[in-house]
N, C-alpha and C. Protein backbone atom coordinates (compact mmCIF):
# COMPACT_ATOMS: atom_id res chain seq x y z
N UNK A 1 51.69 1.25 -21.48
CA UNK A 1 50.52 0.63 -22.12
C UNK A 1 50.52 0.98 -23.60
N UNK A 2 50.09 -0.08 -24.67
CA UNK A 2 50.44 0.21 -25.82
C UNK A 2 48.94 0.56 -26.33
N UNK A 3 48.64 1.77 -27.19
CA UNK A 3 47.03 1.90 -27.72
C UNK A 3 47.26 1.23 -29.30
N UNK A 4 46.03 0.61 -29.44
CA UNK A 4 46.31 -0.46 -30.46
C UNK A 4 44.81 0.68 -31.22
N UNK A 5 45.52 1.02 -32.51
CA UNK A 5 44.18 1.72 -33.48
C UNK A 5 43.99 1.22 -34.58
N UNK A 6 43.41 0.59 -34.58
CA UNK A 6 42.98 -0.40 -35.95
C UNK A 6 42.42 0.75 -37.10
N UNK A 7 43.16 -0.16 -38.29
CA UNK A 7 42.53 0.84 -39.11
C UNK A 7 41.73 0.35 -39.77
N UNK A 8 40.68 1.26 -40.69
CA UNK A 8 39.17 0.88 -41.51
C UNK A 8 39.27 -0.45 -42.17
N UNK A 9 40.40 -1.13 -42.63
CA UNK A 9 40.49 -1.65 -43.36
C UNK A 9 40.45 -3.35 -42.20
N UNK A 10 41.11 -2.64 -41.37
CA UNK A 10 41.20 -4.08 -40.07
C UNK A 10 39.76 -4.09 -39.33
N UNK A 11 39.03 -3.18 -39.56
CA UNK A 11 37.89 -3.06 -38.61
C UNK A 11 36.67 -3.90 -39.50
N UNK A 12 37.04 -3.81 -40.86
CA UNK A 12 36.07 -4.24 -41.94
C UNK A 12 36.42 -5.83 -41.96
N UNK A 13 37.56 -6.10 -41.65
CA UNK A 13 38.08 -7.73 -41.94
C UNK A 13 37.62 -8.27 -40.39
N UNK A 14 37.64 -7.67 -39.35
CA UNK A 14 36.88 -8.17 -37.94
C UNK A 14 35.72 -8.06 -38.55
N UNK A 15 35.21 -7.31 -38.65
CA UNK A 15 34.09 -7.49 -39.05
C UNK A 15 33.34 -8.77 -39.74
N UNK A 16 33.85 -9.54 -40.84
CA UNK A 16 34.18 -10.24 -41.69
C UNK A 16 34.21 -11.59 -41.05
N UNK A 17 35.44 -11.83 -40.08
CA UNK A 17 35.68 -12.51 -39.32
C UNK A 17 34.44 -12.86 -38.16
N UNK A 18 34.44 -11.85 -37.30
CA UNK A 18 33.00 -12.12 -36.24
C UNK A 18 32.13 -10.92 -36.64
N UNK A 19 31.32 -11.68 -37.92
CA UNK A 19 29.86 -10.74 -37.83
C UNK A 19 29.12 -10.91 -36.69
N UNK A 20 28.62 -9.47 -36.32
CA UNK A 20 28.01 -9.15 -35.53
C UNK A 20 25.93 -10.01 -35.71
N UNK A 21 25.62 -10.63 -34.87
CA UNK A 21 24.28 -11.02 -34.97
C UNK A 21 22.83 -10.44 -34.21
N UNK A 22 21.96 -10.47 -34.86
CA UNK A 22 20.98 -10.01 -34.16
C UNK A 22 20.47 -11.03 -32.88
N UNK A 23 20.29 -9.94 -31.64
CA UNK A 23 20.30 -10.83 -30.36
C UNK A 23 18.96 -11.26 -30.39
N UNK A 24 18.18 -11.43 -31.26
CA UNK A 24 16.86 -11.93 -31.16
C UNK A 24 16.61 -12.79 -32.55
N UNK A 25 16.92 -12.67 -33.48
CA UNK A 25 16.48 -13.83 -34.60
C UNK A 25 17.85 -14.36 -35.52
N UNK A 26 19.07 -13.47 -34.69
CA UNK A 26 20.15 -14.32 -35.24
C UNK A 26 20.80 -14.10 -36.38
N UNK A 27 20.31 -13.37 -37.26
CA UNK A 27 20.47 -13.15 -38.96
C UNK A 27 21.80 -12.29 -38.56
N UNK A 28 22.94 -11.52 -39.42
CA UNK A 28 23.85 -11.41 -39.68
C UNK A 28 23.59 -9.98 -39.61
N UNK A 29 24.06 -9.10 -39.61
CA UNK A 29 23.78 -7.44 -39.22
C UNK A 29 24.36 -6.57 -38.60
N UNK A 30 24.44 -5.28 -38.90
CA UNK A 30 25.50 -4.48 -38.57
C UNK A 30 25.34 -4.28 -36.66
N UNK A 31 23.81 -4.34 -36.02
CA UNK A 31 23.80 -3.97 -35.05
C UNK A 31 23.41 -4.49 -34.39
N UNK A 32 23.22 -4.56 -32.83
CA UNK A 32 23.09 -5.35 -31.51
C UNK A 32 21.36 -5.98 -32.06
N UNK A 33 20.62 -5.26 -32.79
CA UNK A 33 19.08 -5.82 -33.18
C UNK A 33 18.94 -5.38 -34.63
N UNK A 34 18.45 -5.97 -35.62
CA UNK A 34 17.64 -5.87 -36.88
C UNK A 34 16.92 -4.73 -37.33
N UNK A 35 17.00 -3.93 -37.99
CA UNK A 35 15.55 -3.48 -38.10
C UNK A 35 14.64 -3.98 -38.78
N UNK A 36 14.49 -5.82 -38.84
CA UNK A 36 13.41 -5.90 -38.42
C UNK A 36 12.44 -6.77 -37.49
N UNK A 37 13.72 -6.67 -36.58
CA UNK A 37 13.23 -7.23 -35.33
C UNK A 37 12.48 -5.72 -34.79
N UNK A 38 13.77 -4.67 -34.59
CA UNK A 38 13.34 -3.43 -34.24
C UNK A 38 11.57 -3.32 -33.94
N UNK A 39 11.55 -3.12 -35.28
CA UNK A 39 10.45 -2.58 -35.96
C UNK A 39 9.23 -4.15 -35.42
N UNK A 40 9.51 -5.32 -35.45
CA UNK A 40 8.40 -5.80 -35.59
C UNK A 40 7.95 -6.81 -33.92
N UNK A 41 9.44 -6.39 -33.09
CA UNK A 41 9.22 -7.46 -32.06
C UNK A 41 9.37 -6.68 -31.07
N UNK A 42 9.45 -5.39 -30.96
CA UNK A 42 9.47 -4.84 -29.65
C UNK A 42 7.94 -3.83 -29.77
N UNK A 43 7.16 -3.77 -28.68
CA UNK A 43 5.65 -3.68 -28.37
C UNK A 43 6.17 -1.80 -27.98
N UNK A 44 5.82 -0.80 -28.67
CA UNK A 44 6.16 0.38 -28.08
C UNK A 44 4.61 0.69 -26.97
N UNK A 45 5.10 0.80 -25.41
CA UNK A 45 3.81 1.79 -24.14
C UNK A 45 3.52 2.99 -24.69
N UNK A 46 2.91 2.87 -26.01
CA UNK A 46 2.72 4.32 -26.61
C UNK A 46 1.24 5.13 -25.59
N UNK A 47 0.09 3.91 -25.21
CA UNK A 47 -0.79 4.94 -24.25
C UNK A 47 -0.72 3.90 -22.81
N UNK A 48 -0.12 4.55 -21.73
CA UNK A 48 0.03 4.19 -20.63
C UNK A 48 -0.02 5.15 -19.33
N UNK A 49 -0.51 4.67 -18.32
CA UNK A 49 -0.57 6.01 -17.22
C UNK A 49 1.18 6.35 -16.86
N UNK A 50 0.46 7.96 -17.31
CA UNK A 50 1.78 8.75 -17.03
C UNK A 50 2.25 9.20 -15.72
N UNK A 51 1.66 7.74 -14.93
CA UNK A 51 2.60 8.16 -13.46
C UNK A 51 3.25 6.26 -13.24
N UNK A 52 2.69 5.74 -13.52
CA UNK A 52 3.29 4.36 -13.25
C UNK A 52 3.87 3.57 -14.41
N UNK A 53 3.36 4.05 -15.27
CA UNK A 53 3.29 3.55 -16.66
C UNK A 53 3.13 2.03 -17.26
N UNK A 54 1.44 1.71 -16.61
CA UNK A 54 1.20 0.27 -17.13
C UNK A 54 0.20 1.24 -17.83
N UNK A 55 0.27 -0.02 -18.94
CA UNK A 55 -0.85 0.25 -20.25
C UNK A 55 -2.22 0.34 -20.22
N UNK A 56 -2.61 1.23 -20.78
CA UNK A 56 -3.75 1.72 -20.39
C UNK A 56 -4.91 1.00 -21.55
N UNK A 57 -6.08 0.73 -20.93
CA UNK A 57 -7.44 0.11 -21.12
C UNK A 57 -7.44 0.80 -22.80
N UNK A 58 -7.96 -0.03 -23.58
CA UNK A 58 -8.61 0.65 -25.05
C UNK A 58 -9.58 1.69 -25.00
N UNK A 59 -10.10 1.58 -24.44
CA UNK A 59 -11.35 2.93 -24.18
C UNK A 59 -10.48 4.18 -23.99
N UNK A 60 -9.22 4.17 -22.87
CA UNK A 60 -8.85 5.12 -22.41
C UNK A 60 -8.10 5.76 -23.53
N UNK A 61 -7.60 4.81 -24.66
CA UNK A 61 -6.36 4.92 -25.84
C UNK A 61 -7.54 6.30 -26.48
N UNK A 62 -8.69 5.75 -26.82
CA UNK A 62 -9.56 7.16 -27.71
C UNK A 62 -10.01 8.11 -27.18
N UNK A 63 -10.08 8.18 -25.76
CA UNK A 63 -10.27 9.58 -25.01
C UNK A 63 -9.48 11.07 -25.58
N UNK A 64 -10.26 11.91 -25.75
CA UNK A 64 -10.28 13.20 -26.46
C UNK A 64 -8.83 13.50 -25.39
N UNK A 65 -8.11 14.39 -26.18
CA UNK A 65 -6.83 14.82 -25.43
C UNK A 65 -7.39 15.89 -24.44
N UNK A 66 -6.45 15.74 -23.23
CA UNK A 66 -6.90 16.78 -22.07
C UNK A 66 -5.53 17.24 -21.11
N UNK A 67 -5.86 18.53 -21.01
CA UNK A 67 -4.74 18.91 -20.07
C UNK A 67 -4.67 18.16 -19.05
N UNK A 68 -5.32 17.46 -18.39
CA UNK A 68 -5.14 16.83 -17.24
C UNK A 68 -4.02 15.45 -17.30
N UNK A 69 -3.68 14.80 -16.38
CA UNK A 69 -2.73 14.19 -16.37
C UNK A 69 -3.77 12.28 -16.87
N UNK A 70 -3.02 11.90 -17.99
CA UNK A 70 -3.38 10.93 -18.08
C UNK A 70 -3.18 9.57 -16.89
N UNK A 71 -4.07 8.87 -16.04
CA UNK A 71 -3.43 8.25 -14.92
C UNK A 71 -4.73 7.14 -14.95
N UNK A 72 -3.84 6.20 -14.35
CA UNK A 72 -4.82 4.62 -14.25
C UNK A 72 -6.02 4.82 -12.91
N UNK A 73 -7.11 3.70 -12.99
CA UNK A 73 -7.32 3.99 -11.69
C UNK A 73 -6.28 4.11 -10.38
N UNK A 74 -5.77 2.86 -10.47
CA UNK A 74 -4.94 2.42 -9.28
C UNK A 74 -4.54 3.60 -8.68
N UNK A 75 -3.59 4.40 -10.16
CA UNK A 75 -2.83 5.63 -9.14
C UNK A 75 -3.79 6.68 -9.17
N UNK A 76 -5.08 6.95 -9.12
CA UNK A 76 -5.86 7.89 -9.02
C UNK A 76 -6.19 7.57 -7.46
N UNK A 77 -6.88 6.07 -7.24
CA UNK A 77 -6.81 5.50 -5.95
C UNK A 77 -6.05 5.98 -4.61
N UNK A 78 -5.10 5.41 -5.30
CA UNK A 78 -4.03 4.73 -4.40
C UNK A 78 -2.50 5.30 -4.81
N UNK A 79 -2.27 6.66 -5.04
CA UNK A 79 -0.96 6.72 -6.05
C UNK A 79 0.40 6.54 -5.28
N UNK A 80 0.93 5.98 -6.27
CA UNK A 80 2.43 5.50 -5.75
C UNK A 80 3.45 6.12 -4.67
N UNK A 81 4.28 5.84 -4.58
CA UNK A 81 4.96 7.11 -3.35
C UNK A 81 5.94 7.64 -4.30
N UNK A 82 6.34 7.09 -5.96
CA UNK A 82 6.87 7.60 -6.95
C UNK A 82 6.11 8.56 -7.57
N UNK A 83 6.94 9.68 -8.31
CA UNK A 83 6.72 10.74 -9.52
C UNK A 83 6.25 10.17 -10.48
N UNK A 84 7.17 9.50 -11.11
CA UNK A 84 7.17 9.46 -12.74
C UNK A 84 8.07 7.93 -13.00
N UNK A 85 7.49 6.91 -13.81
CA UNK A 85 7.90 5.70 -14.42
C UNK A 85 7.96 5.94 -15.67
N UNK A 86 9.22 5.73 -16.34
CA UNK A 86 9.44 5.50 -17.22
C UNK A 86 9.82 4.12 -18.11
N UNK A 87 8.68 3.57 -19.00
CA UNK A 87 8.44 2.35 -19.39
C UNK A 87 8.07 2.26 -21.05
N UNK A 88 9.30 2.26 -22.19
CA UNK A 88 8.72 2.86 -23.53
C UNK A 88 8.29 1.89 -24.20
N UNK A 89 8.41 0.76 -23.46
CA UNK A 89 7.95 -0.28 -24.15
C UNK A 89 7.71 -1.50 -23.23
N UNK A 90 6.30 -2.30 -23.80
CA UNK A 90 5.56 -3.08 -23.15
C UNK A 90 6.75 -4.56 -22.56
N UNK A 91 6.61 -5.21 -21.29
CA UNK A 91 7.74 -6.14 -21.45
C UNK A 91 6.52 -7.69 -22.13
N UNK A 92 6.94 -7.72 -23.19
CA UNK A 92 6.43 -8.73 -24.17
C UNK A 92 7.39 -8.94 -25.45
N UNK A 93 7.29 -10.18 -25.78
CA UNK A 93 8.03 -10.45 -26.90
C UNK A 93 9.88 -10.40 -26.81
N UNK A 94 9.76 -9.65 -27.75
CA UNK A 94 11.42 -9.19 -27.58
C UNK A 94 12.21 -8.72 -26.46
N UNK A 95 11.23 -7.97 -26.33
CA UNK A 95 11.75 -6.90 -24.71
C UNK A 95 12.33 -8.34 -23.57
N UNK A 96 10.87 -8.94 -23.58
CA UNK A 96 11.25 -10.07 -22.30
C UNK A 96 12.27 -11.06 -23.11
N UNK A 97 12.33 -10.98 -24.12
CA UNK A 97 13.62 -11.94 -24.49
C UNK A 97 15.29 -11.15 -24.28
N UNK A 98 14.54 -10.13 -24.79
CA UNK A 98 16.32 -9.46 -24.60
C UNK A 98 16.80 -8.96 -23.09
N UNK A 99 15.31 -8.82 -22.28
CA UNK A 99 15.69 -8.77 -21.16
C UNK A 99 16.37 -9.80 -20.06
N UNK A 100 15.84 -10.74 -20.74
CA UNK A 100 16.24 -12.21 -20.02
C UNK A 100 18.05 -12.41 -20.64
N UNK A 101 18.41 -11.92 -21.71
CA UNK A 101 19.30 -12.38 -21.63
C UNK A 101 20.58 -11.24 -21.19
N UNK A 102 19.90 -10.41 -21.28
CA UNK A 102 20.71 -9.49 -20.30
C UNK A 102 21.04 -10.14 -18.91
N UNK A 103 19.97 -10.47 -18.14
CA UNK A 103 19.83 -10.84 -17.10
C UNK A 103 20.64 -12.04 -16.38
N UNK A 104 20.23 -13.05 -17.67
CA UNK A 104 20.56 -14.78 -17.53
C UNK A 104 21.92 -15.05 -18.18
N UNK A 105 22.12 -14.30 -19.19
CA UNK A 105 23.30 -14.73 -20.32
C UNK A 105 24.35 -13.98 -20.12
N UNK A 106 24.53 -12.72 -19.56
CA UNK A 106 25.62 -11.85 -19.53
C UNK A 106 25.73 -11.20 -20.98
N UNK A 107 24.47 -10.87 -21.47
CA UNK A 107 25.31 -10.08 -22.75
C UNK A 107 25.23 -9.10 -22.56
N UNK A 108 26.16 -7.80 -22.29
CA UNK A 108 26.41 -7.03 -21.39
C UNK A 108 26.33 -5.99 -22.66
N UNK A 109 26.06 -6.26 -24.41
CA UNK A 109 25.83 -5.57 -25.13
C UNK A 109 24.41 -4.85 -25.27
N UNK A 110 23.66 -5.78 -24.54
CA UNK A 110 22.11 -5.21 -24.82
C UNK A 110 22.02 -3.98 -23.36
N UNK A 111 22.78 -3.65 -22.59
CA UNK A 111 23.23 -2.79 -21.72
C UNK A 111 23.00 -1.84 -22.39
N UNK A 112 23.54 -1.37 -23.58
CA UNK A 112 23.86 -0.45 -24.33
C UNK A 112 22.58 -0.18 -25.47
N UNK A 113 22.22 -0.88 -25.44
CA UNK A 113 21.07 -1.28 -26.32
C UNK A 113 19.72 -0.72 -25.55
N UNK A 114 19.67 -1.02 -24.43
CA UNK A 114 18.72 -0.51 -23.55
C UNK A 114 19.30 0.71 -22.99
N UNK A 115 19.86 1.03 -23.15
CA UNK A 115 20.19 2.64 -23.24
C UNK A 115 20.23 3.61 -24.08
N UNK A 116 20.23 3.05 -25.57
CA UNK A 116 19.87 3.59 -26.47
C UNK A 116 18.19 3.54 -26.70
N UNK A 117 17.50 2.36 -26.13
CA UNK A 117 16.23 2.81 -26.18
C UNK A 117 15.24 3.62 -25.18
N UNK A 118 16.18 4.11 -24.15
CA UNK A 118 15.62 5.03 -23.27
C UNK A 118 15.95 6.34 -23.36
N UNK A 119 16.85 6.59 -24.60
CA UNK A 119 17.69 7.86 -24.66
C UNK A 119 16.34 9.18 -24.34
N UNK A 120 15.78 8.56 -25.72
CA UNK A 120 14.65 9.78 -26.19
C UNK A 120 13.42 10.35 -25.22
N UNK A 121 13.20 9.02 -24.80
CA UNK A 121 12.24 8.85 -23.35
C UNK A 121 12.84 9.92 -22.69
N UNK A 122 14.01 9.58 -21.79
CA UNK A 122 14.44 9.97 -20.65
C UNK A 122 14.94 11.86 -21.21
N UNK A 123 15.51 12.01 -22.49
CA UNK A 123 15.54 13.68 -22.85
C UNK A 123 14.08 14.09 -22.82
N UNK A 124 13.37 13.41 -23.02
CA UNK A 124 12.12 14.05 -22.80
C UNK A 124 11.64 14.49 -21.58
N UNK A 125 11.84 13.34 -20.77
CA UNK A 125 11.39 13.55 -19.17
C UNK A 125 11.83 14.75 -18.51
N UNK A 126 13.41 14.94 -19.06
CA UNK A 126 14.61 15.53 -18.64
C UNK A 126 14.18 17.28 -19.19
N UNK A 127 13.05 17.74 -20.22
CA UNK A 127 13.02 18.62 -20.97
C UNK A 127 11.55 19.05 -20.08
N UNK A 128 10.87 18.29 -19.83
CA UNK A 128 10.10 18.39 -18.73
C UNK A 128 10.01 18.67 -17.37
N UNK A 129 10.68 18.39 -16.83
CA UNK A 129 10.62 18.27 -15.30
C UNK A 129 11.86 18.26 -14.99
N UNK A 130 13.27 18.91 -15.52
CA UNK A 130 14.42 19.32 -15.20
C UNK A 130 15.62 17.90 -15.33
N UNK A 131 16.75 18.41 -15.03
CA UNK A 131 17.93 17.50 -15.18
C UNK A 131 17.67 16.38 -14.00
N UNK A 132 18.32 15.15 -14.24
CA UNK A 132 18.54 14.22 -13.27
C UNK A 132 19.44 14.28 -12.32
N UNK A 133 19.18 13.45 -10.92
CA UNK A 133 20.67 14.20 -10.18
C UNK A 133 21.77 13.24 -10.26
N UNK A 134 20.95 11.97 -10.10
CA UNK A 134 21.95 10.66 -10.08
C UNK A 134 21.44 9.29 -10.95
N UNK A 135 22.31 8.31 -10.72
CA UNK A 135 21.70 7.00 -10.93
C UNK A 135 21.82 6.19 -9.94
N UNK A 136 20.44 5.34 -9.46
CA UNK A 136 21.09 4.43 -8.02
C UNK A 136 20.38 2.72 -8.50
N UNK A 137 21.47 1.86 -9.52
CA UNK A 137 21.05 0.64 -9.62
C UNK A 137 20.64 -0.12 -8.67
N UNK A 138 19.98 -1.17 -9.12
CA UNK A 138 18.95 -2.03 -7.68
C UNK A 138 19.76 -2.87 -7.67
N UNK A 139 20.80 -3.02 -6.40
CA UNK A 139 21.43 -3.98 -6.28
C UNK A 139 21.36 -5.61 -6.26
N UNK A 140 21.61 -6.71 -6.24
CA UNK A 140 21.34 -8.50 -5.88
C UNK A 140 22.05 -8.57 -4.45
N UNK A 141 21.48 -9.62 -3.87
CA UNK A 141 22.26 -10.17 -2.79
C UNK A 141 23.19 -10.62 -2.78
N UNK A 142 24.06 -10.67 -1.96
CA UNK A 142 25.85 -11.24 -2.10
C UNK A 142 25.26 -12.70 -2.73
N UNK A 143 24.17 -13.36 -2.10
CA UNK A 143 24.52 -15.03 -2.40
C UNK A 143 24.23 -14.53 -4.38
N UNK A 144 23.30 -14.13 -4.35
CA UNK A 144 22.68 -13.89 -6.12
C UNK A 144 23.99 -13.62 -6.58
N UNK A 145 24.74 -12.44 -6.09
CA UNK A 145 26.14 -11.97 -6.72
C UNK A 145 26.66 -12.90 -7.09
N UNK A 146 27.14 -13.59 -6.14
CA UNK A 146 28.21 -14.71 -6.49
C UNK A 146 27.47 -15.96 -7.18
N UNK A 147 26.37 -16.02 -7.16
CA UNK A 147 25.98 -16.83 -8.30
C UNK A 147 25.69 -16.89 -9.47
N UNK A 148 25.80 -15.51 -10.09
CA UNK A 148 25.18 -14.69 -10.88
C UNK A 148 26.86 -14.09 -11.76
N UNK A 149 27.34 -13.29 -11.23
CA UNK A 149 28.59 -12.84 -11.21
C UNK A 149 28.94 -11.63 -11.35
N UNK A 150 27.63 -11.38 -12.02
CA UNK A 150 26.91 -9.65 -12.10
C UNK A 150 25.97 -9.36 -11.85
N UNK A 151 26.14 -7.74 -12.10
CA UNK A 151 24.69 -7.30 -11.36
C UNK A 151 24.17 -6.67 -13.05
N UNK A 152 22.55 -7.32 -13.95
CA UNK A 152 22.50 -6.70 -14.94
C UNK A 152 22.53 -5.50 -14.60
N UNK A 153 21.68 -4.33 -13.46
CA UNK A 153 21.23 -3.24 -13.63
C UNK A 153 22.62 -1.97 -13.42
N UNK A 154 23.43 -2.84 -12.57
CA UNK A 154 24.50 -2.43 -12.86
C UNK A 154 25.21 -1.81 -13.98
N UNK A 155 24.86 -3.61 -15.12
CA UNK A 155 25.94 -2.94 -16.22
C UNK A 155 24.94 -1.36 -16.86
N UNK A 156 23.18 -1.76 -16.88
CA UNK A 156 22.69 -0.72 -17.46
C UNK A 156 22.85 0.78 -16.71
N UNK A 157 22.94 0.82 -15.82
CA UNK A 157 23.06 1.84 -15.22
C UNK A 157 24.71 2.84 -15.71
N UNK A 158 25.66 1.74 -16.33
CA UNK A 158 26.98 2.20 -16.21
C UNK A 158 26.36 2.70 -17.63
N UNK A 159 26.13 2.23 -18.48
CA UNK A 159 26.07 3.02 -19.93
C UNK A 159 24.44 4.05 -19.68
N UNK A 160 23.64 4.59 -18.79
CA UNK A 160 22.88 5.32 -18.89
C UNK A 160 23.61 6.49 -18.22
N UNK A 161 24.58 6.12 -17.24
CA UNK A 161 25.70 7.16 -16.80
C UNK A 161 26.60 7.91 -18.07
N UNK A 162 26.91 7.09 -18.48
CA UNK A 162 27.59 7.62 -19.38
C UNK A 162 26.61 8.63 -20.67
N UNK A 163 25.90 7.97 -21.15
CA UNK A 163 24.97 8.64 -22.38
C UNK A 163 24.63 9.61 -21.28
N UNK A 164 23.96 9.87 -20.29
CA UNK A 164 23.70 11.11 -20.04
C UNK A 164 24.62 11.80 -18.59
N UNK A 165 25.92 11.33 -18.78
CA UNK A 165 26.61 12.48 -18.25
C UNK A 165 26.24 12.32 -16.66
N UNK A 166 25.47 11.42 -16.43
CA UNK A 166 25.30 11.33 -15.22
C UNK A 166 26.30 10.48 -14.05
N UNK A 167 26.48 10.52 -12.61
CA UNK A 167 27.13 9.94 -11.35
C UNK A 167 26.32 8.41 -11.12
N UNK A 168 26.99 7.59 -10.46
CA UNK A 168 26.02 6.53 -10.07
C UNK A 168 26.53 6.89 -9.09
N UNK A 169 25.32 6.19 -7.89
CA UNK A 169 25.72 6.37 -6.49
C UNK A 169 24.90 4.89 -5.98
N UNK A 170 25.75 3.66 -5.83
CA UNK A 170 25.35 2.80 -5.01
C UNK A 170 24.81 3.09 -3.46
N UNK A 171 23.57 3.53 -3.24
CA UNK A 171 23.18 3.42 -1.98
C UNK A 171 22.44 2.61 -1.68
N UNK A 172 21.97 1.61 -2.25
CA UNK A 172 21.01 0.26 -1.76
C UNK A 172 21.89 -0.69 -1.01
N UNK A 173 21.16 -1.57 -0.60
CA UNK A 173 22.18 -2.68 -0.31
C UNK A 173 20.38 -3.80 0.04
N UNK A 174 20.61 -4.76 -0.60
CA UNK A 174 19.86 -6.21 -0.81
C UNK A 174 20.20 -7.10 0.51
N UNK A 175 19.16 -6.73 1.31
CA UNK A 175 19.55 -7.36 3.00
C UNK A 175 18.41 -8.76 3.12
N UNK A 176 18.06 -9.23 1.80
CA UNK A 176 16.83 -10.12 2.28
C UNK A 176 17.20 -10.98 0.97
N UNK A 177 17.60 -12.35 1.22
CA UNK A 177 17.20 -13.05 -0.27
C UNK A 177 16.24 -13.58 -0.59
N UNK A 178 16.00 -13.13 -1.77
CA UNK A 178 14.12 -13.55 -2.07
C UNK A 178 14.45 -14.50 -2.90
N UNK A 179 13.43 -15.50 -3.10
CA UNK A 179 13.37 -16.14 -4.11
C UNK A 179 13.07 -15.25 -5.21
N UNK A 180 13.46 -16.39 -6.24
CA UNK A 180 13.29 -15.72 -7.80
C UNK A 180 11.58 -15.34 -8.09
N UNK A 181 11.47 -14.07 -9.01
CA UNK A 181 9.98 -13.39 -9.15
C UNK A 181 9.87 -13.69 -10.36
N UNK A 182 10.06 -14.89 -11.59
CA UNK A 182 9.96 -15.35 -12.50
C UNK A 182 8.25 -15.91 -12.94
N UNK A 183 7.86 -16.46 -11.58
CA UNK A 183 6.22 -17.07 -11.72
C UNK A 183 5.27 -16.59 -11.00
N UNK A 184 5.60 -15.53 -9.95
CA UNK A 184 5.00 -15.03 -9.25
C UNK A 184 3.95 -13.42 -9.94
N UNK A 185 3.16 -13.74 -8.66
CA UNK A 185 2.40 -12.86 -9.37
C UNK A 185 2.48 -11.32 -8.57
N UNK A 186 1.69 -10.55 -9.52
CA UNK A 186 2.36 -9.12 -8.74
C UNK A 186 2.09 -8.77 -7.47
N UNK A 187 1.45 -9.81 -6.74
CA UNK A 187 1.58 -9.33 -4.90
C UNK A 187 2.29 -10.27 -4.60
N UNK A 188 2.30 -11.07 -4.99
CA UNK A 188 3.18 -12.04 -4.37
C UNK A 188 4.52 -11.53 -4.87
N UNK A 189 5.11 -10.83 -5.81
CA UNK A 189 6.60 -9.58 -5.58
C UNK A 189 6.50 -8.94 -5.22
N UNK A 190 5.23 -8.43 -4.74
CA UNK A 190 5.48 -7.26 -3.85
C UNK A 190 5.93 -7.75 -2.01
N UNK A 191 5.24 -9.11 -2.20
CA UNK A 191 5.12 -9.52 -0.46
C UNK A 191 6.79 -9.93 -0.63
N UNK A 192 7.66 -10.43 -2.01
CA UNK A 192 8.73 -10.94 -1.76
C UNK A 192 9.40 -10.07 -1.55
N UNK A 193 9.45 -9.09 -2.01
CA UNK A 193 10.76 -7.73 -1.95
C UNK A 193 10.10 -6.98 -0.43
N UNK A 194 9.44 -7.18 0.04
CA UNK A 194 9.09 -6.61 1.13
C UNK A 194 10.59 -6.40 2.11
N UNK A 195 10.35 -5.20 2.75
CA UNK A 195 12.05 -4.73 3.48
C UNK A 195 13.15 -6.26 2.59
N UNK A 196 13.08 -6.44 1.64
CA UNK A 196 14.08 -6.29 1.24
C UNK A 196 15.34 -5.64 0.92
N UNK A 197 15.57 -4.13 1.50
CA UNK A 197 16.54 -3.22 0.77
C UNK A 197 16.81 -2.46 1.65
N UNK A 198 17.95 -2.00 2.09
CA UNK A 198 17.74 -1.23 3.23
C UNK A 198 18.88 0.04 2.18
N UNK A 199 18.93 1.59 2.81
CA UNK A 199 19.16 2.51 2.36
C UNK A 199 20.43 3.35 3.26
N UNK A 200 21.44 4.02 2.69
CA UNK A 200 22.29 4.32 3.65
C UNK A 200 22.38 5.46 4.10
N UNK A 201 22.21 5.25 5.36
CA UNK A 201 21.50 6.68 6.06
C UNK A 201 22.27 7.54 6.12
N UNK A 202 23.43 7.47 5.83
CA UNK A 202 24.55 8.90 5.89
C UNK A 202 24.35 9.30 4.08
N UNK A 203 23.25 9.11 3.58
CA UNK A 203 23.69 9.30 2.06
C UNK A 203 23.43 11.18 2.07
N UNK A 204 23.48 11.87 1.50
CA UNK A 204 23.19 13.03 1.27
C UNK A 204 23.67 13.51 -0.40
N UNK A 205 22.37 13.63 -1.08
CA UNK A 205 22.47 13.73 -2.42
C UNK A 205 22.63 15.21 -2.75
């Protein structure tokens, strides 16, 4: 196998050749987004309950700081059978654009992109409440597979493996095809993914 090392001078003329574009307004730029798309099209979950992490009511945003755990009704209610969601930013605007084309388009660059925007999040979580053990992406159904050709969470999962040093361990498997959750509303995804997923019982983490 031959390693091909381009030098500064060939990397600057690719460059030149296929400038790199911003995946949201297109302009010409060194990186996968703008800064000022960055900065002006992605919505940061700066106050959100810190167990599910949907955004929290305006009233709750000026509440005096408290040791206690910031949390929505719902999961005060009713709390999840999860720990901790991690969500650093609202899905609006950009997010749902760049997410869609992760999803729809195969640009398998914003993979990386969304891994760079969970870095800080997730060292935080990680500085908190100890190291991670694994990664387990949410798999598609064979028919989605093959219609699809990938799995996005896949590709994100392969570059959150990597930035943090972590294993993936496929143990899902997608035993139900749902229709698409594009217009639906949030019980009606919840009634669609219902035993959708089954888990592999010899797993031992």
């Amino acid at each position: 196998m031959i390693n091909f090392k381009l030098k500064p001078a060939a990397i600057i003329a690719l460059r030149y050749l296929f400038p790199t574009q911003c995946a949201l307004c297109k302009q010409y730029c060194e990186k996968t987004l703008c800064h000022n798309c960055f900065t002006n099209q992605l919505s940061p979950n700066t106050y959100c309950c810190e167990r599910c992490a949907n955004p929290l009511a305006p009233l709750l945003h000026s509440a005096k700081p408290s040791s206690r755990a910031r949390l929505c009704g719902q999961c005060i209610s009713k709390p999840p059978p999860y720990i901790n969601c991690i969500a650093p930013y609202i899905y609006e605007n950009g997010i749902r654009e760049l997410t869609h084309q992760l999803k729809f388009s195969a640009n398998f660059t914003l993979a990386q992109l969304f891994a760079h925007l969970l870095q800080t999040p997730i060292n935080d979580y990680i500085k908190q409440r100890g190291p991670l053990d694994t990664i387990v992406p949410i798999p598609l159904h064979p028919s989605r597979l093959r219609e699809r050709g990938y799995n996005q969470t896949q590709q994100l999962a392969k570059a959150l493996a990597k930035q943090h040093e972590l294993t993936i361990i496929n143990s899902l498997s997608r035993v139900k095809a749902t229709t698409t959750q594009v217009k639906l509303s949030k019980k009606q995804r919840q009634q669609n993914l219902h035993k959708a997923f089954s888990c592999n019982p010899t797993l031992h983490l």
